[in-house]
PDB file of N, CA and C in Angstrom:
ATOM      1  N   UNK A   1      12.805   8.483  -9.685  1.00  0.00           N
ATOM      2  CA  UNK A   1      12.550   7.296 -10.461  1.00  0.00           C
ATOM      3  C   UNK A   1      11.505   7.625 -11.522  1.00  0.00           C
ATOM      4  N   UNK A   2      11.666   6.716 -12.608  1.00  0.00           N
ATOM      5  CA  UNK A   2      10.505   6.978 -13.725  1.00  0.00           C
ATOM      6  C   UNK A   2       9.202   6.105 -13.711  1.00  0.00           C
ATOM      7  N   UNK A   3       8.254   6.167 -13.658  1.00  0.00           N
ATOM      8  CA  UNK A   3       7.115   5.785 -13.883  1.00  0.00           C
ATOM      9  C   UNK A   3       7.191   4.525 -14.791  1.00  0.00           C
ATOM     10  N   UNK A   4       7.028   3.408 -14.656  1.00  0.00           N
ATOM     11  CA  UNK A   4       6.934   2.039 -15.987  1.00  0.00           C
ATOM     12  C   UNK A   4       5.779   2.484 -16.790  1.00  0.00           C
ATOM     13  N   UNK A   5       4.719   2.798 -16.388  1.00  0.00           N
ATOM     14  CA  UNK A   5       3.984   3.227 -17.471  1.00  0.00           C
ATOM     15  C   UNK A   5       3.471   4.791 -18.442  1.00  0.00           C
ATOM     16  N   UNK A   6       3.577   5.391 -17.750  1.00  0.00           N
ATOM     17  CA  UNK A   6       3.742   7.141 -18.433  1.00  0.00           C
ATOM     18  C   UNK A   6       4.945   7.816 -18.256  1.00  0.00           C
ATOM     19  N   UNK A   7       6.153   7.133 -17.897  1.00  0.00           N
ATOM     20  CA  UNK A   7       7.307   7.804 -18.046  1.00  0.00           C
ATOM     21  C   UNK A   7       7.834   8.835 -17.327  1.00  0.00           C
ATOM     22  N   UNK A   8       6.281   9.166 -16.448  1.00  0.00           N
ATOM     23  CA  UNK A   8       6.535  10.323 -15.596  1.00  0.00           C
ATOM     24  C   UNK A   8       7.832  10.026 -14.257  1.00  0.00           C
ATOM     25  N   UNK A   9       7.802  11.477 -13.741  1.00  0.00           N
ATOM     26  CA  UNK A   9       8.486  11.031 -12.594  1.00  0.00           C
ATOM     27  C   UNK A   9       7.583  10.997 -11.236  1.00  0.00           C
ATOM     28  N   UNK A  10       8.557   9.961 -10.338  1.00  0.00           N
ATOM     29  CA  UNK A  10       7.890   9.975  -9.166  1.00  0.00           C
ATOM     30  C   UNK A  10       8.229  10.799  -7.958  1.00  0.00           C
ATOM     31  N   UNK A  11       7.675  10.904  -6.586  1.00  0.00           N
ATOM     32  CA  UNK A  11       7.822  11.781  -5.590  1.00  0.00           C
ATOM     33  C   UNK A  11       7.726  11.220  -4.614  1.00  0.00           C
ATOM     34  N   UNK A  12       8.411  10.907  -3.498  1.00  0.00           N
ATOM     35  CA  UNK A  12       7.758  10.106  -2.205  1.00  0.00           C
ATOM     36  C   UNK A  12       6.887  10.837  -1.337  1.00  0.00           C
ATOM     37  N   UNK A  13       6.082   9.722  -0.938  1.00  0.00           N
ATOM     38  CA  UNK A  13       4.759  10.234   0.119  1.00  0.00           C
ATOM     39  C   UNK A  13       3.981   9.012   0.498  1.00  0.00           C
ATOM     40  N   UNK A  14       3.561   9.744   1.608  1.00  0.00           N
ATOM     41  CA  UNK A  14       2.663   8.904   2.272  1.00  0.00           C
ATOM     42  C   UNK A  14       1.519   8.446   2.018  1.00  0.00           C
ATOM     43  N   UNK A  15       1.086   7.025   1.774  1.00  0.00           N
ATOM     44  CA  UNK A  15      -0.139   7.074   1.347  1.00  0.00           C
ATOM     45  C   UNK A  15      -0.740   5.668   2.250  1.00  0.00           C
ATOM     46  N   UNK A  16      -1.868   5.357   1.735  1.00  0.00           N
ATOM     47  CA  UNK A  16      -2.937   4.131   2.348  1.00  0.00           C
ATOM     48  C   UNK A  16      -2.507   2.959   1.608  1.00  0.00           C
ATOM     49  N   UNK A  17      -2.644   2.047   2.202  1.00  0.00           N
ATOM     50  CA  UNK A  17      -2.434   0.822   1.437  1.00  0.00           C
ATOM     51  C   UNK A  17      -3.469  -0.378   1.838  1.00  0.00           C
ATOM     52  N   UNK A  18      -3.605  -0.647   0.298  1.00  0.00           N
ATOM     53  CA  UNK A  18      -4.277  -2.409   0.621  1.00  0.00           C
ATOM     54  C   UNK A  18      -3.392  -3.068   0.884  1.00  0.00           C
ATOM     55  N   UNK A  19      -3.399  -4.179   1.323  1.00  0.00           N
ATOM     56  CA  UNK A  19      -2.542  -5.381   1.643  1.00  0.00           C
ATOM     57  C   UNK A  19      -3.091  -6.509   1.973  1.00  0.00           C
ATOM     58  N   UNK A  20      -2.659  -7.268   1.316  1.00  0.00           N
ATOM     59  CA  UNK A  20      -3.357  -8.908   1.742  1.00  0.00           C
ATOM     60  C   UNK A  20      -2.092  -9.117   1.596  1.00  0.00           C
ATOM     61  N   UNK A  21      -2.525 -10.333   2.761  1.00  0.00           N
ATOM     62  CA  UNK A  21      -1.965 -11.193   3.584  1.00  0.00           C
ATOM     63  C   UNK A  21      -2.459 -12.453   3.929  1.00  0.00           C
ATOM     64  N   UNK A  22      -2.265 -13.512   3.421  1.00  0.00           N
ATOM     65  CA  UNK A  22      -2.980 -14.973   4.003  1.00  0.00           C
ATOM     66  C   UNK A  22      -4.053 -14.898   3.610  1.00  0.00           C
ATOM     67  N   UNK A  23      -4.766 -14.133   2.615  1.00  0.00           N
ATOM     68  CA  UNK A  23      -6.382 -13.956   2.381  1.00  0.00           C
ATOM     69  C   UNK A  23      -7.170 -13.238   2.853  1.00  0.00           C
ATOM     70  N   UNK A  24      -6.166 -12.269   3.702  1.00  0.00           N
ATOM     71  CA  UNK A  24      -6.825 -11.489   4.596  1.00  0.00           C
ATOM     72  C   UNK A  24      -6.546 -10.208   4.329  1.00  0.00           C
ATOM     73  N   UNK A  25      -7.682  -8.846   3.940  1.00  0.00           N
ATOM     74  CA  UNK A  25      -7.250  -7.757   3.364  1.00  0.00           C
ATOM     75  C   UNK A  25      -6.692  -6.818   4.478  1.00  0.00           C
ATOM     76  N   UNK A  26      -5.981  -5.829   4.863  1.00  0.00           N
ATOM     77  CA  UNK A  26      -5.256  -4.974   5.603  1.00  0.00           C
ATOM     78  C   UNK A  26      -5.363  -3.546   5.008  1.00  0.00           C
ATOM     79  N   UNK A  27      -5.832  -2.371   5.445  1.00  0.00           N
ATOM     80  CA  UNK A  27      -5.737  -1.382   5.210  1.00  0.00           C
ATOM     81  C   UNK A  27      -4.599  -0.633   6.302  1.00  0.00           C
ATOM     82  N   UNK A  28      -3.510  -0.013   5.683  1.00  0.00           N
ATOM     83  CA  UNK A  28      -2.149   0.154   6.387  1.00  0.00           C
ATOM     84  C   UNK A  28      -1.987   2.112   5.992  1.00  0.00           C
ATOM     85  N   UNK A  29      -2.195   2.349   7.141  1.00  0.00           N
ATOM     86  CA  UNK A  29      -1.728   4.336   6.298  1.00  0.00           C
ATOM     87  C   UNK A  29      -0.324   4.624   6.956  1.00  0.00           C
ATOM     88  N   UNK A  30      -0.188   5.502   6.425  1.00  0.00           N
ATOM     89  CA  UNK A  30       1.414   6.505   6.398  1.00  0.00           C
ATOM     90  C   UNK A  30       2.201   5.120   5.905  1.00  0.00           C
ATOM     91  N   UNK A  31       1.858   4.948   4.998  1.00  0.00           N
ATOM     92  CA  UNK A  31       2.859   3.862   4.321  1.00  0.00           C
ATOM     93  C   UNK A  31       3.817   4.803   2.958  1.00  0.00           C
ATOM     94  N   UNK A  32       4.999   4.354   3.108  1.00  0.00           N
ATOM     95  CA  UNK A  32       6.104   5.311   2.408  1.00  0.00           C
ATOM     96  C   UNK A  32       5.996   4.592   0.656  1.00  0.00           C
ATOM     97  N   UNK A  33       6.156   5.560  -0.058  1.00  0.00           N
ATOM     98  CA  UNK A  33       5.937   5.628  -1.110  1.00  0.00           C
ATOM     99  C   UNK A  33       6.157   5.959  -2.087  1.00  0.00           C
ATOM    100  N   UNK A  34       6.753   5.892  -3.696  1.00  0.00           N
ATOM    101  CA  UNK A  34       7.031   6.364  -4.683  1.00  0.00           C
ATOM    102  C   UNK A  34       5.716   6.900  -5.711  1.00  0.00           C
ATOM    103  N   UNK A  35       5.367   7.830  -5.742  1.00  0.00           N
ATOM    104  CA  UNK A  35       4.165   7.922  -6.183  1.00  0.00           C
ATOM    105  C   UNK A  35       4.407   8.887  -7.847  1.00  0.00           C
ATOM    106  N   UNK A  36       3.952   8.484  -9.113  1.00  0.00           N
ATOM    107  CA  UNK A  36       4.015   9.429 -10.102  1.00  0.00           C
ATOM    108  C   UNK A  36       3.234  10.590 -10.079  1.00  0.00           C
ATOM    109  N   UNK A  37       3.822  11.495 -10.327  1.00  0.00           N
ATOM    110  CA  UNK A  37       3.135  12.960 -10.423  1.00  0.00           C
ATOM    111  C   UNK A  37       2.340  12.741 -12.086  1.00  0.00           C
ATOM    112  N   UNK A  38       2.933  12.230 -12.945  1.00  0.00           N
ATOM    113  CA  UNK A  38       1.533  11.972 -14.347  1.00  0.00           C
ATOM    114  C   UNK A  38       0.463  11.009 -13.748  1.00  0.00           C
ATOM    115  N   UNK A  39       0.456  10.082 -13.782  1.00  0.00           N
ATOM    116  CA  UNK A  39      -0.605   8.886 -13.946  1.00  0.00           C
ATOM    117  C   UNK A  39      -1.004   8.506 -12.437  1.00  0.00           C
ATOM    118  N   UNK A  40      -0.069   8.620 -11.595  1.00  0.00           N
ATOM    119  CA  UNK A  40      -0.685   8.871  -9.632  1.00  0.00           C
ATOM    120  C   UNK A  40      -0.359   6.946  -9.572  1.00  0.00           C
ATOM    121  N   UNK A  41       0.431   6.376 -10.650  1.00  0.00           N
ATOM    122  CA  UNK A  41       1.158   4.887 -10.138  1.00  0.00           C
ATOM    123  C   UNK A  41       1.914   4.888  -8.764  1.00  0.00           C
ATOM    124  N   UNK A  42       1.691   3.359  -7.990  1.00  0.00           N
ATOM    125  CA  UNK A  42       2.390   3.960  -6.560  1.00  0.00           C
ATOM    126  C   UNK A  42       3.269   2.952  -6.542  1.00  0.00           C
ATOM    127  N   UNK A  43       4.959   2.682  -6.219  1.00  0.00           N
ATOM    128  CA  UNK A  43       5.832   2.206  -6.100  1.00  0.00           C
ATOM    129  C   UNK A  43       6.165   2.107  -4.591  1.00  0.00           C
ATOM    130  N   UNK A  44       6.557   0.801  -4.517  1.00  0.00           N
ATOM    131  CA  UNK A  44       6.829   0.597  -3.028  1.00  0.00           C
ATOM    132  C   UNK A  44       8.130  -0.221  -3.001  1.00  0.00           C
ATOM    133  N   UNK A  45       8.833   0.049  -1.920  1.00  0.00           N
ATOM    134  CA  UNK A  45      10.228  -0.813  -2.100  1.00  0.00           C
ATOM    135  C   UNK A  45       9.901  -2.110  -1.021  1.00  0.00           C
ATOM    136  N   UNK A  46      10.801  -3.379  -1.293  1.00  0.00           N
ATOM    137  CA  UNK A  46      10.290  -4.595  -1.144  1.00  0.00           C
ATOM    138  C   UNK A  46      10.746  -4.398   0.748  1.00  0.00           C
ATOM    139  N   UNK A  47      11.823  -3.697   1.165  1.00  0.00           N
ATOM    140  CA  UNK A  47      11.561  -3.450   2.464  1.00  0.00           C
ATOM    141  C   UNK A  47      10.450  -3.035   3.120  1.00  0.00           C
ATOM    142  N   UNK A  48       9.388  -2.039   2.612  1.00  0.00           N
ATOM    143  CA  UNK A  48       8.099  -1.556   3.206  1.00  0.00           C
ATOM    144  C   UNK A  48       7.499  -2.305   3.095  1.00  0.00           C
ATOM    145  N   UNK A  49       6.999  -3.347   2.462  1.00  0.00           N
ATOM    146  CA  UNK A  49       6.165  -4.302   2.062  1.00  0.00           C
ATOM    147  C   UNK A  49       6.462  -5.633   2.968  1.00  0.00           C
ATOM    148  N   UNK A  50       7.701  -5.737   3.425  1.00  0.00           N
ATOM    149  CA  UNK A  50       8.392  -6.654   4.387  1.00  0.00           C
ATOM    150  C   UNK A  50       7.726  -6.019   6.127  1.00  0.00           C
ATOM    151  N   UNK A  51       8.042  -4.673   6.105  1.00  0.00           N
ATOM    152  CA  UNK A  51       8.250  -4.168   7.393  1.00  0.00           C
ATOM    153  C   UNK A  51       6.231  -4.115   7.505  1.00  0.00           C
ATOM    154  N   UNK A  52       5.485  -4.130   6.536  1.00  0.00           N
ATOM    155  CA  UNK A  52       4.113  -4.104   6.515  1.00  0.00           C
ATOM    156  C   UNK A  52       3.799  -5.648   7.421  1.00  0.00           C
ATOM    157  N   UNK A  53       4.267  -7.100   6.319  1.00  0.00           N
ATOM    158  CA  UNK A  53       3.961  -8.063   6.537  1.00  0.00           C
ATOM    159  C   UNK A  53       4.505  -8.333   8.210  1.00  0.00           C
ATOM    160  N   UNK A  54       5.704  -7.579   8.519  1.00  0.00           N
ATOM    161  CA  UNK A  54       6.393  -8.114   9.915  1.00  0.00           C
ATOM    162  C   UNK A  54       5.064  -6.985  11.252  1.00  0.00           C
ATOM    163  N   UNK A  55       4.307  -6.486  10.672  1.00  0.00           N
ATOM    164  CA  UNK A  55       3.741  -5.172  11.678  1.00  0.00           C
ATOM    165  C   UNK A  55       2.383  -5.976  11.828  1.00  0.00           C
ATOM    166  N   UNK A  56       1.960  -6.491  10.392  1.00  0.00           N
ATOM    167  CA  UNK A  56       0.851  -7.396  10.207  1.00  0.00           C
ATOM    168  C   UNK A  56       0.794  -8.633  11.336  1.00  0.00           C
ATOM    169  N   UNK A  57       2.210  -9.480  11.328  1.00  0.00           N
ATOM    170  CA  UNK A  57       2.139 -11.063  12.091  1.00  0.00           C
ATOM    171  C   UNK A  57       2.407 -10.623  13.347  1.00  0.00           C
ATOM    172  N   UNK A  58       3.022  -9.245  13.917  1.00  0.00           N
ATOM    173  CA  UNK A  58       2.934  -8.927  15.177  1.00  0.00           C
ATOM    174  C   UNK A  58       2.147  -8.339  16.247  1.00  0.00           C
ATOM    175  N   UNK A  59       2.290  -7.801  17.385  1.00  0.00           N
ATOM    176  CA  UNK A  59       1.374  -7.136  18.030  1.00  0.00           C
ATOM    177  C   UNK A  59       0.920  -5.639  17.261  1.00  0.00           C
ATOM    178  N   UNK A  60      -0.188  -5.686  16.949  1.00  0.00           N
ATOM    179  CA  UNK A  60      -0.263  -4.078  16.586  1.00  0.00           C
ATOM    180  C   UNK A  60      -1.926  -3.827  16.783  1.00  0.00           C
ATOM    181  N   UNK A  61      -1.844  -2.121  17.268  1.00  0.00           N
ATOM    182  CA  UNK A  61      -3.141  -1.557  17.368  1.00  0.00           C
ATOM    183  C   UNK A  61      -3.701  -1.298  16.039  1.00  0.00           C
ATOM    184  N   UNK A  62      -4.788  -1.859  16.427  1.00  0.00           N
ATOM    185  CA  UNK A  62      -6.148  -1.877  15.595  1.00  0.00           C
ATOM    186  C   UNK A  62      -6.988  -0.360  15.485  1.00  0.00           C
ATOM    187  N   UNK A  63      -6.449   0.547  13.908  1.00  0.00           N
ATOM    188  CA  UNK A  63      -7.425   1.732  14.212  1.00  0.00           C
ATOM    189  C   UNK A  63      -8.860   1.842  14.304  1.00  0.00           C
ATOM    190  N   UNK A  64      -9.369   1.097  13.242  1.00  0.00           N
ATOM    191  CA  UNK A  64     -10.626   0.754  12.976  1.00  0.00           C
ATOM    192  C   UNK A  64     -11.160  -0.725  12.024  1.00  0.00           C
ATOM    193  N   UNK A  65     -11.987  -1.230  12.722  1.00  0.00           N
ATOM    194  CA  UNK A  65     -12.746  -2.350  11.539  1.00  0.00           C
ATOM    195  C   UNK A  65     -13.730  -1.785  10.651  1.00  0.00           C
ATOM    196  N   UNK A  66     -13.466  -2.344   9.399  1.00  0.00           N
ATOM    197  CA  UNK A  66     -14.561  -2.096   8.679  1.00  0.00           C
ATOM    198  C   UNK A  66     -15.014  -2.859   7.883  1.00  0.00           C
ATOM    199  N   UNK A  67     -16.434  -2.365   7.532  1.00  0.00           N
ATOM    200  CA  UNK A  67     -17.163  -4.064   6.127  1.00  0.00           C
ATOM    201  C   UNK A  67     -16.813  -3.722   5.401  1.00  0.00           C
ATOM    202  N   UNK A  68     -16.845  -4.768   4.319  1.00  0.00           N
ATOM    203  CA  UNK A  68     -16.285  -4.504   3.342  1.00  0.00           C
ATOM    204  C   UNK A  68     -17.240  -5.574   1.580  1.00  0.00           C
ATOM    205  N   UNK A  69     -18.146  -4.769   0.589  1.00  0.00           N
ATOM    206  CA  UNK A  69     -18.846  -5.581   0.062  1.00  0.00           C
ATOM    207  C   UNK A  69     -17.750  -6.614  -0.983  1.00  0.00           C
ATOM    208  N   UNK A  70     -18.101  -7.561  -1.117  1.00  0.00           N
ATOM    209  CA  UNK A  70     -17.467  -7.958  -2.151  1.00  0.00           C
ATOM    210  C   UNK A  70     -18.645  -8.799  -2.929  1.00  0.00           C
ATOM    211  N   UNK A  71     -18.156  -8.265  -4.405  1.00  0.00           N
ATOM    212  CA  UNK A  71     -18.746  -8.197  -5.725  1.00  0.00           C
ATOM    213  C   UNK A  71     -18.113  -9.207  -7.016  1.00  0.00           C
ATOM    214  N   UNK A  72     -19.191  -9.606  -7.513  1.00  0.00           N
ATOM    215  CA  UNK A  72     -18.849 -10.750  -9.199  1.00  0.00           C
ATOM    216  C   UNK A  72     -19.284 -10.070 -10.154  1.00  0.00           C
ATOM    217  N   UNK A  73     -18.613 -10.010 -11.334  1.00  0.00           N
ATOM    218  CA  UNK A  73     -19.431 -10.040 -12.499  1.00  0.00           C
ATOM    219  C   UNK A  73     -19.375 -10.804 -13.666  1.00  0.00           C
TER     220      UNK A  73
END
């Protein structure tokens, strides 16, 4: 696939993800991925993002909590 913004191409891989959900932020790894080799844009297909939200509302182990600051300017 091509990149929407540098045209580059992409590569799948695994990467980390933010995710909110209900207001609530989620850090999600080995999440599958279209990633550009120019600009490092990350593409996700609307099934992973489904199978995230369905892993999110279900039973799942907790790797770690963490704080998190949040900032205005």
């Amino acid at each position: 696939m091509k990149c929407e913004f540098c045209s580059g191409d992409t590569v799948p891989r695994k990467v980390r993800k933010q995710h909110w959900l209900e207001g609530r932020l989620y850090i999600v790894e080995n999440v599958d991925a279209e990633v550009c080799r120019g600009c490092g844009e990350r593409y996700f297909h609307a099934r992973t993002l489904d199978q995230i939200d369905a892993l999110i509302h279900g039973e799942h182990a907790v790797k770690e909590l963490l704080s998190v600051e949040v900032l205005s300017v």
